[in-house]
Every structure is written in C-alpha cells, then in structure tokens.
C-alpha atoms as a PDB file:
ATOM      1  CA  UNK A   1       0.000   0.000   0.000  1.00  0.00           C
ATOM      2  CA  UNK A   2       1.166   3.253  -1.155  1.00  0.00           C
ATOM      3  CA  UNK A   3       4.938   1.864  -2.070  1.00  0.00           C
ATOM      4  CA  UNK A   4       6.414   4.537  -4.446  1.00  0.00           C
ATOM      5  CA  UNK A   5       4.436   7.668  -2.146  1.00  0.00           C
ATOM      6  CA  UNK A   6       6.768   9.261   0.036  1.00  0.00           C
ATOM      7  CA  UNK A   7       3.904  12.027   1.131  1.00  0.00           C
ATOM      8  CA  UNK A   8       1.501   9.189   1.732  1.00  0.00           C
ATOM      9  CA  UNK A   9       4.266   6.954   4.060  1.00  0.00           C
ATOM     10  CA  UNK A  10       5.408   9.920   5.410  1.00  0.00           C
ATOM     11  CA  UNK A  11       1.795  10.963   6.638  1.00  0.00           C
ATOM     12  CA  UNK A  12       0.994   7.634   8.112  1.00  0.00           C
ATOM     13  CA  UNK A  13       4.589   7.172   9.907  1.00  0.00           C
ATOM     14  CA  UNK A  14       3.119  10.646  11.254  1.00  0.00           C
ATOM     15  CA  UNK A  15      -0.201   9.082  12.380  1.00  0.00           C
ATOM     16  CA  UNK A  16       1.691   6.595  14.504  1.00  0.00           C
ATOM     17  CA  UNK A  17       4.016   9.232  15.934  1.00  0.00           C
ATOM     18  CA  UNK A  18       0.582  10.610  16.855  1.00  0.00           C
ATOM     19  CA  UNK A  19      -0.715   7.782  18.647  1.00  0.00           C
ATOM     20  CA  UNK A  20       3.066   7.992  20.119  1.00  0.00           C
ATOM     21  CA  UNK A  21       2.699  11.475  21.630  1.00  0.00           C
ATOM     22  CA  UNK A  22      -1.267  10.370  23.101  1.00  0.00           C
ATOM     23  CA  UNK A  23      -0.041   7.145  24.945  1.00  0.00           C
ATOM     24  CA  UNK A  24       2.970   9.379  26.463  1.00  0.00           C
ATOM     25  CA  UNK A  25       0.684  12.122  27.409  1.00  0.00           C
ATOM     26  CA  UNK A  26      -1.655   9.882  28.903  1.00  0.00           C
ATOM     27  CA  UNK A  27       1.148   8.364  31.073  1.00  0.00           C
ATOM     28  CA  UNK A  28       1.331   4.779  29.098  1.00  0.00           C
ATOM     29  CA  UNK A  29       4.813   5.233  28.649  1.00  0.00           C
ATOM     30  CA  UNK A  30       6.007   1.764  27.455  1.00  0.00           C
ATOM     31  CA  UNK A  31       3.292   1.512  24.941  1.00  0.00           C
ATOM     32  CA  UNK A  32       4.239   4.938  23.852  1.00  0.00           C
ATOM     33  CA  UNK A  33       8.440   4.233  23.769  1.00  0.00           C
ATOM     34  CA  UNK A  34       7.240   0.635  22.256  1.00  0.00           C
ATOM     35  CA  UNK A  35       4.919   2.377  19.718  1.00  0.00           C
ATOM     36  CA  UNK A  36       7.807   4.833  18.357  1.00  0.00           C
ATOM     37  CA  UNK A  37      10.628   2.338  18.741  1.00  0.00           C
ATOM     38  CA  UNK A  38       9.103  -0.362  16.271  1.00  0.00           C
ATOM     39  CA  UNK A  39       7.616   2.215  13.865  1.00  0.00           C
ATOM     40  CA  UNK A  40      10.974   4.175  13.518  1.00  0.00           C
ATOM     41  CA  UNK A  41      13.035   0.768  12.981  1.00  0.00           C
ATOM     42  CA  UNK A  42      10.304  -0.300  10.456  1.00  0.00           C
ATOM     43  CA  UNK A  43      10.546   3.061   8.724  1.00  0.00           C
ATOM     44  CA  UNK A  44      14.582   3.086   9.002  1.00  0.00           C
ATOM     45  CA  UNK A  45      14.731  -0.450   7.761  1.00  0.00           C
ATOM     46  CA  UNK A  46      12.238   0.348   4.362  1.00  0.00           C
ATOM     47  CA  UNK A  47      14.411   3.756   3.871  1.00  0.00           C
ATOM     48  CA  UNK A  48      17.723   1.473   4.070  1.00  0.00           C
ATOM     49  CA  UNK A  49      16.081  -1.252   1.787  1.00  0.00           C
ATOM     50  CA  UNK A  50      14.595   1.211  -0.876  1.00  0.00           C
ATOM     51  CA  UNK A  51      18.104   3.853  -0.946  1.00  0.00           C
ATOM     52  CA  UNK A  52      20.845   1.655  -0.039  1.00  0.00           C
ATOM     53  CA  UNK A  53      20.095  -1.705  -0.807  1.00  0.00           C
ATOM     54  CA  UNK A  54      18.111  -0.606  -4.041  1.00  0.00           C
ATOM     55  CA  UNK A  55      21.035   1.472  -5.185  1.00  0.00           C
ATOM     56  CA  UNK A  56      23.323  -1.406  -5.313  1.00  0.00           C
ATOM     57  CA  UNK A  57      20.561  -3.915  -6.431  1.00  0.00           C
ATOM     58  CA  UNK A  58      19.094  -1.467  -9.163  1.00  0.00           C
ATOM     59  CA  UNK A  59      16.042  -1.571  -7.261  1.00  0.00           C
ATOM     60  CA  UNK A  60      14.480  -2.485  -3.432  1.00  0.00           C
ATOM     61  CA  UNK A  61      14.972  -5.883  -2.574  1.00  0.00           C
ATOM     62  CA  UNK A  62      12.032  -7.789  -1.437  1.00  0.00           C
ATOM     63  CA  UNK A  63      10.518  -8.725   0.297  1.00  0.00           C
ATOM     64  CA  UNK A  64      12.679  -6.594   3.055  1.00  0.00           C
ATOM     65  CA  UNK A  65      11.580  -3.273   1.560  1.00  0.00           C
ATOM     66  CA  UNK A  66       8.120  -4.475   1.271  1.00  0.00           C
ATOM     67  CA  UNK A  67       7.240  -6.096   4.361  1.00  0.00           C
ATOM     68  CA  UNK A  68       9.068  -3.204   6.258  1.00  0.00           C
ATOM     69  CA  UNK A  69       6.685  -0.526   4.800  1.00  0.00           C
ATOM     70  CA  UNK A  70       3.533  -2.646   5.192  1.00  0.00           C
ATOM     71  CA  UNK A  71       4.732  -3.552   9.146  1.00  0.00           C
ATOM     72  CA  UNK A  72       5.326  -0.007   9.616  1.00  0.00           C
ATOM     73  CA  UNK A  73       1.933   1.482   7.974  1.00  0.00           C
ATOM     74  CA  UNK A  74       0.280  -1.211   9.546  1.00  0.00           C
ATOM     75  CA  UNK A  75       1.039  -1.075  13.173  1.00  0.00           C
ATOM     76  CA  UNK A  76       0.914   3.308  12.488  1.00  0.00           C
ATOM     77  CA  UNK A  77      -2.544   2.817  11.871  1.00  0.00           C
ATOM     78  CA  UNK A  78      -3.891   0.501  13.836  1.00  0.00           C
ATOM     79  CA  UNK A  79      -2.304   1.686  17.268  1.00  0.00           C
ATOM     80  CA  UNK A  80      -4.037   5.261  16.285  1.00  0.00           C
ATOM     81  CA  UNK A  81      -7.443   3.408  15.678  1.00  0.00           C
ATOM     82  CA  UNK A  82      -7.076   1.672  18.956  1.00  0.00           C
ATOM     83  CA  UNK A  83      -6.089   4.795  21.423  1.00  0.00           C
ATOM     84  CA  UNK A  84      -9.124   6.860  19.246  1.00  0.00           C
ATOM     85  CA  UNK A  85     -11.698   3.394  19.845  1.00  0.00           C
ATOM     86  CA  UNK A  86     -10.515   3.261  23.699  1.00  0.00           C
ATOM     87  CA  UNK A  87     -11.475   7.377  23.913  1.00  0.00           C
ATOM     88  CA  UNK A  88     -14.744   6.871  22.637  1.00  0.00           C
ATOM     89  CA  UNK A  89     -15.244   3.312  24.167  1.00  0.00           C
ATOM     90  CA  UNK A  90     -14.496   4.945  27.983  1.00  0.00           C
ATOM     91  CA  UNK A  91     -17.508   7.303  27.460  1.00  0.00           C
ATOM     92  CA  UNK A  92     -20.452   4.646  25.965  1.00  0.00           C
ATOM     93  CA  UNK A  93     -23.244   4.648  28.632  1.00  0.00           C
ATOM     94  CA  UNK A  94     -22.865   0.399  29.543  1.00  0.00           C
ATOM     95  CA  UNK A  95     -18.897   1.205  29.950  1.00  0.00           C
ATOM     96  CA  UNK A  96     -19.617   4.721  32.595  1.00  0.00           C
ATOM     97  CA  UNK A  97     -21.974   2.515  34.107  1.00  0.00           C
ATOM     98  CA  UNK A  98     -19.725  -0.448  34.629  1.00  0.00           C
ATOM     99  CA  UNK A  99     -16.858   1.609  35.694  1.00  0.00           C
ATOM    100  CA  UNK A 100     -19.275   3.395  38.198  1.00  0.00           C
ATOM    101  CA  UNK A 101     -20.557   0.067  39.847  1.00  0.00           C
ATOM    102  CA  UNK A 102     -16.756  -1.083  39.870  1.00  0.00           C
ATOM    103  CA  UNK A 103     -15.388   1.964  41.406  1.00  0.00           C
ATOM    104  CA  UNK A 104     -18.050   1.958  44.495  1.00  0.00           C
ATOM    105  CA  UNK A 105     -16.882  -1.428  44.599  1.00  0.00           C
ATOM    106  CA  UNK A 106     -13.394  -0.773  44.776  1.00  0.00           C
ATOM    107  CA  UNK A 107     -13.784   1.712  47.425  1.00  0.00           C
ATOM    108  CA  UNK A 108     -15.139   0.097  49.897  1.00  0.00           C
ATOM    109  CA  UNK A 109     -12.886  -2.566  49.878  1.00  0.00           C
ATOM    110  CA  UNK A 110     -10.623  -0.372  50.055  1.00  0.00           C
ATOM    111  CA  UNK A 111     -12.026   1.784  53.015  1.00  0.00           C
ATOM    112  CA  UNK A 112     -12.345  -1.895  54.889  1.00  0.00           C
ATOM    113  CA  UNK A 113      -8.466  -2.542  54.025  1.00  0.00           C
ATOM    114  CA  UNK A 114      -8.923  -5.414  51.822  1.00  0.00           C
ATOM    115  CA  UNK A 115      -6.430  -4.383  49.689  1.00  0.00           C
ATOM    116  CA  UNK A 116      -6.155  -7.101  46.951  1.00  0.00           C
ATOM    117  CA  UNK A 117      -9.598  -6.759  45.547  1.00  0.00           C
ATOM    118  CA  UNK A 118      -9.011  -2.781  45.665  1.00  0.00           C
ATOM    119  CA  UNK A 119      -6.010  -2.977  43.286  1.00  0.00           C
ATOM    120  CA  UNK A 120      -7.559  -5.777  41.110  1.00  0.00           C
ATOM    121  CA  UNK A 121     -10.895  -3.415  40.637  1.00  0.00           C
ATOM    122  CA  UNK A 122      -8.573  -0.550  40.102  1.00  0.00           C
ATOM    123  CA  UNK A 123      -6.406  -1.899  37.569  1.00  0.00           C
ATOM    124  CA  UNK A 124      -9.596  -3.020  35.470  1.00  0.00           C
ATOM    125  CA  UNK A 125     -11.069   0.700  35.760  1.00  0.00           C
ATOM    126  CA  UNK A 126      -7.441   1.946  34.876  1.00  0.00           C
ATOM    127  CA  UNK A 127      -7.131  -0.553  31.590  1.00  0.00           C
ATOM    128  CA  UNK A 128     -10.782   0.861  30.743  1.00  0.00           C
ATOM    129  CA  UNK A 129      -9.988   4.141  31.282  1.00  0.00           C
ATOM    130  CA  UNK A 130      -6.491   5.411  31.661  1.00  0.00           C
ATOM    131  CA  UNK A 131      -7.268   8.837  31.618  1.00  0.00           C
ATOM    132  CA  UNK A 132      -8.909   8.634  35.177  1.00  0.00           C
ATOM    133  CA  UNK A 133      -6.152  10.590  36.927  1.00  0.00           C
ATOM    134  CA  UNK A 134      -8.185   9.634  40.365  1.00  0.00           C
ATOM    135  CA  UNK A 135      -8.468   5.881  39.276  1.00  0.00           C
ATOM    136  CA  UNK A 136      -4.557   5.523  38.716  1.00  0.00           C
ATOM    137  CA  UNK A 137      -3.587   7.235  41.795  1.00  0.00           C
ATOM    138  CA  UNK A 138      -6.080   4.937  43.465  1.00  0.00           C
ATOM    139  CA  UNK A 139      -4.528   2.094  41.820  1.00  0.00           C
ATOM    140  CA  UNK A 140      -0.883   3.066  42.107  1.00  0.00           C
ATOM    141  CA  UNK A 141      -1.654   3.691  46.218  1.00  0.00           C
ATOM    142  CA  UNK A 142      -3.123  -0.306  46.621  1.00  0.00           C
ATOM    143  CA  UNK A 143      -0.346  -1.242  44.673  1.00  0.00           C
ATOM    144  CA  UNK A 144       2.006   0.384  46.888  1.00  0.00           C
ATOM    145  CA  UNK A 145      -0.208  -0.660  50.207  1.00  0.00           C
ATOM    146  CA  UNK A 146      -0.036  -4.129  48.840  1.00  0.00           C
ATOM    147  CA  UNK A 147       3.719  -4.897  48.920  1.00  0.00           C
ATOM    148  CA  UNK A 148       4.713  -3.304  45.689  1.00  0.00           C
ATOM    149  CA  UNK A 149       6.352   0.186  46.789  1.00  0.00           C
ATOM    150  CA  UNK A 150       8.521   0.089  43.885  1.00  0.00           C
ATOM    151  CA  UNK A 151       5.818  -0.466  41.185  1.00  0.00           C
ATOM    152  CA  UNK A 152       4.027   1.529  42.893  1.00  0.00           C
ATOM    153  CA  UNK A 153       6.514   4.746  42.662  1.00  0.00           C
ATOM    154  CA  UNK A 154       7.114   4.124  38.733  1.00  0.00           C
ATOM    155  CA  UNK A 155       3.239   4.133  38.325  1.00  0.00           C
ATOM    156  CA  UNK A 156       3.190   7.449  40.766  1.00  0.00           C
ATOM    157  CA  UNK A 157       5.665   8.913  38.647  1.00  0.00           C
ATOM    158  CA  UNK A 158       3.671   8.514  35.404  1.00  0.00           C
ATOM    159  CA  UNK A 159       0.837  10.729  36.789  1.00  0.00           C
ATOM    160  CA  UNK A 160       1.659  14.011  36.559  1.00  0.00           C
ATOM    161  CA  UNK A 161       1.444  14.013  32.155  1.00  0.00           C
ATOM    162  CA  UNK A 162      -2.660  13.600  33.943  1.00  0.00           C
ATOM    163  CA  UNK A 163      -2.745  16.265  35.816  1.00  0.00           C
ATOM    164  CA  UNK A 164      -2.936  19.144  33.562  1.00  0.00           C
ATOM    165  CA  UNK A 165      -4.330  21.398  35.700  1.00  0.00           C
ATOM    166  CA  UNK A 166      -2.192  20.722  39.011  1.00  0.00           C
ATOM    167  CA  UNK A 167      -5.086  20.184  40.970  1.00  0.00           C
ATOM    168  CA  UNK A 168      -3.593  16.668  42.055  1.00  0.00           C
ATOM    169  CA  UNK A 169      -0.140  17.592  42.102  1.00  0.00           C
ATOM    170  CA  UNK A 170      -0.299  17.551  46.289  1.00  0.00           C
ATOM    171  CA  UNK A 171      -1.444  14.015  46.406  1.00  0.00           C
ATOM    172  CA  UNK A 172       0.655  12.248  43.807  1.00  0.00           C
ATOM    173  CA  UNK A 173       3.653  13.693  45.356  1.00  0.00           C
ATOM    174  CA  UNK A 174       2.335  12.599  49.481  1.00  0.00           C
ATOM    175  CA  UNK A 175       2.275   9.188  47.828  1.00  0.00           C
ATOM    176  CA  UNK A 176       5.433   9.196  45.922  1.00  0.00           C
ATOM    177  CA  UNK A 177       6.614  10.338  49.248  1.00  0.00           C
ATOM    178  CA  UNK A 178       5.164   7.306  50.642  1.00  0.00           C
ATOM    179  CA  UNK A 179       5.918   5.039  47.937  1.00  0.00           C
ATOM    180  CA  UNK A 180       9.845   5.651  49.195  1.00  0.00           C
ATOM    181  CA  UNK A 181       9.796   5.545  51.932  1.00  0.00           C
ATOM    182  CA  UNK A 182       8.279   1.818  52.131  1.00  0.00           C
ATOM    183  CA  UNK A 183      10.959   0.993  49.097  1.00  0.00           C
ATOM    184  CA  UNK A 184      13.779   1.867  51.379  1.00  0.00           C
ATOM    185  CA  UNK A 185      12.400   0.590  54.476  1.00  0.00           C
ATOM    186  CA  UNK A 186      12.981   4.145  56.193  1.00  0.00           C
ATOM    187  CA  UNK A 187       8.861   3.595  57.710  1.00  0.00           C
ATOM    188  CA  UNK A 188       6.028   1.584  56.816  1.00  0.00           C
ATOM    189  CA  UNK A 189       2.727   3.333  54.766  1.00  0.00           C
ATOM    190  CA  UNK A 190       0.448   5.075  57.070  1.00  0.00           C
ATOM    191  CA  UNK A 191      -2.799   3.183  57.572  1.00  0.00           C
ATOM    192  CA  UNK A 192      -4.694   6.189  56.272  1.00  0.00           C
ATOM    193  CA  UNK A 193      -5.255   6.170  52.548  1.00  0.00           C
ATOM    194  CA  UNK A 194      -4.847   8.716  50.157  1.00  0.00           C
ATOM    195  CA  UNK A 195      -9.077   7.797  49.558  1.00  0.00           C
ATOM    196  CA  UNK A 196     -10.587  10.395  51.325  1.00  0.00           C
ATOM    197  CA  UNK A 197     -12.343   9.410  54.225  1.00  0.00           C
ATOM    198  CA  UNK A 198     -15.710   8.270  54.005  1.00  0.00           C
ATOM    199  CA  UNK A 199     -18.658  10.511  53.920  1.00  0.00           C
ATOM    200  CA  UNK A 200     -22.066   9.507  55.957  1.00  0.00           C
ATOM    201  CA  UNK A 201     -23.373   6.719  53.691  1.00  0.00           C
ATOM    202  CA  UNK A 202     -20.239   5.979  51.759  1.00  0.00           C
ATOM    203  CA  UNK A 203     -18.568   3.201  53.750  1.00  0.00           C
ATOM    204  CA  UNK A 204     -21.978   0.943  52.572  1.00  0.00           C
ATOM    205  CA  UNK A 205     -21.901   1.198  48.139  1.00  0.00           C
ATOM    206  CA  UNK A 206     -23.907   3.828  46.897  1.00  0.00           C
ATOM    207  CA  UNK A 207     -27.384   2.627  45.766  1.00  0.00           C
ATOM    208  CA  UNK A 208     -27.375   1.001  42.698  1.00  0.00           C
ATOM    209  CA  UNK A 209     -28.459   3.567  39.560  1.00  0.00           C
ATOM    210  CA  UNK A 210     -26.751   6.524  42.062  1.00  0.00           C
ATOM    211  CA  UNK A 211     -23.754   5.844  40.155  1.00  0.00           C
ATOM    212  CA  UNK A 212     -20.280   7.712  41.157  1.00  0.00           C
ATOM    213  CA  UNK A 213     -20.998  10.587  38.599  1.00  0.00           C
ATOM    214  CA  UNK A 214     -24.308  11.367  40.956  1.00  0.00           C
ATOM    215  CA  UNK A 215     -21.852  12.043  44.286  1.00  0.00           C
ATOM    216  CA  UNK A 216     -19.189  15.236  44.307  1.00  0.00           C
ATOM    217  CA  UNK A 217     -20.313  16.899  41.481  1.00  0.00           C
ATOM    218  CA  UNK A 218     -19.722  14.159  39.016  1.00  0.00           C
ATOM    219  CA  UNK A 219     -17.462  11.506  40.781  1.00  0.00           C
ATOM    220  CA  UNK A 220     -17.210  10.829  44.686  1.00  0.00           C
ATOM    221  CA  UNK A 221     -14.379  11.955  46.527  1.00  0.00           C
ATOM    222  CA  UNK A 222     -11.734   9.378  45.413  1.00  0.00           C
ATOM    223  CA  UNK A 223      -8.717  10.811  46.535  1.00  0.00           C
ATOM    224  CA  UNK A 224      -7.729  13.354  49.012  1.00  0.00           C
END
C-alpha cells in the first residue's frame, strides 16, 4: 500500500508518531516508547532497503523493503485506531456505568483494608480508562499498600502528564513520598489512605443507579 508515495508513508509514519505522543501524554509510557521504537526501525529499515540496498541492487529488494513498509503502515494505523476506539469506548453509557458500579466497589474494599480486591478493581477501571487521573492514583496507592512500593513509585511517577491542571499535584507527590519511603524501608505506609475518608453513607456502596458521577459533582471523593 502506497509503495512509491513518500507524502503518503510519510503521513501515516506521522499518524503513529501521533498515537506515540497520546499514549505518552496519557502516562502509558512503554506503549508509547514501544509504539515509536518499532515504527521508527520499520521506517529506518524500508528507507535502508529502498536507498541503499536498491542502489546497489538497481532496485528495493524484497521482500525486506516491502514487508518493512507494510509492518510499519500497519502497526501506524492501527495503534491510532485503537487509542481513538478506547477514547470513545471509555464514554459509551454500559462502559460509565460499569466503571461506576466497579469503582463503588473498589472503594469500599478499600475503606475496609482489603487491599487485593481494591487494586484488582482498580487496575480493570485503569485498563478501561487510563485517563482517570483519580483511578490511577487509586490504583498506584493499593499497589504500593499491597507490597509493591517500587511499582508503585514508577506508576506514581507517570501521573503528573494527567494532571494538567495541578489540581492533584499535592497528592501524587504525598504518595510518591510514601511510595519511598516503604521501598527503602525508612517507615512503613500510614494506615490512612490517600481515599478520602468516608462521607455519611459511603462506607456501605452507593445505591445502585446513584452511580459515582451522581456524588461530588460528578465523581465521589476518590482521593484526598
């Protein structure tokens, strides 16, 4: 597809780069580094077959040149159709209302310090939605809680590309805080959470239809 068009490659090796800069932004930093790493080797590999090899060989040599460009296009493309599919998918009514039951599920397990079924609901709300700033933090604290300080920190540390507008900026940086400390053994993580306390009625899940968008203005108080 498109062989001989260097406007046409060069605008989908663009598209990937795209889909590049959205996973970095959105702090999914190995798919992003993995996402630019394999379409810039398949792009210098085609440019190598087509202008070096091709030179010498009065023309590219297949099926190097060919398979290179089609790899490259390929995975361009489809990695942009999948981050634009998972920005739409986040927002269809059955997925706000899944994430919704899964959160007030999360929470209280959370609240009653049963921390494994915490992280394992928060990782499932993060892979549905990894633009939930409050859901990764969540996440990245259980993580922590649960043994992981390290993974926890790197996670942490991934955050702020979320926060655009600071407003989060004190709590990522209490739990990084934390997140050291129980890496290096200098004190163990406080029993309080970085989940803000519960309100009357919130240490029981919400009713079911509430839904988390019906509590603080859109989503109950998830993080301090």
């Amino acid at each position: 597809m498109f062989r001989d068009s260097f406007v046409a490659n060069l605008l989908i090796f663009g598209l990937g780069q795209l889909a590049v800069i959205g996973y970095l932004s959105t702090g999914m930093v190995r798919r992003g580094v993995a996402l630019m790493v394999v379409t810039w080797i398949l792009a210098d590999l085609a440019l190598v077959a087509r202008f070096a090899f091709g030179d010498a060989l009065s023309g590219p040599p297949e099926p190097i040149y060919g398979l290179a460009l089609a790899a490259m296009q390929t995975v361009a493309v489809v990695e942009l159709l999948l981050l634009a599919s998972r920005r739409v998918w986040r927002r269809l009514p059955h997925v706000v209302a899944q994430r919704d039951r899964w959160f007030r599920q999360a929470f209280v397990h959370y609240l009653r310090d049963e921390l494994e079924p915490a992280r394992d609901l928060f990782r499932r709300l993060a892979r549905i939605d990894p633009w939930d700033l409050p859901v990764r933090l969540a996440h990245a604290t259980t993580v922590t809680r649960c043994g992981a300080p390290a993974r926890g920190r790197r996670m942490l540390r991934a955050l702020p590309a979320l926060d655009r507008d600071g407003s989060m900026r004190d709590a990522i940086e209490t739990e990084v805080a934390r997140a050291r400390q129980a890496r290096d053994g200098v004190a163990a993580i406080a029993p309080q959470s970085s989940v803000a306390a519960p309100e009357p009625g919130l240490t029981d899940p919400p009713a079911e239809g509430a839904g988390a968008s019906a509590q603080r203005g859109g989503r109950p108080d998830r993080v301090s």
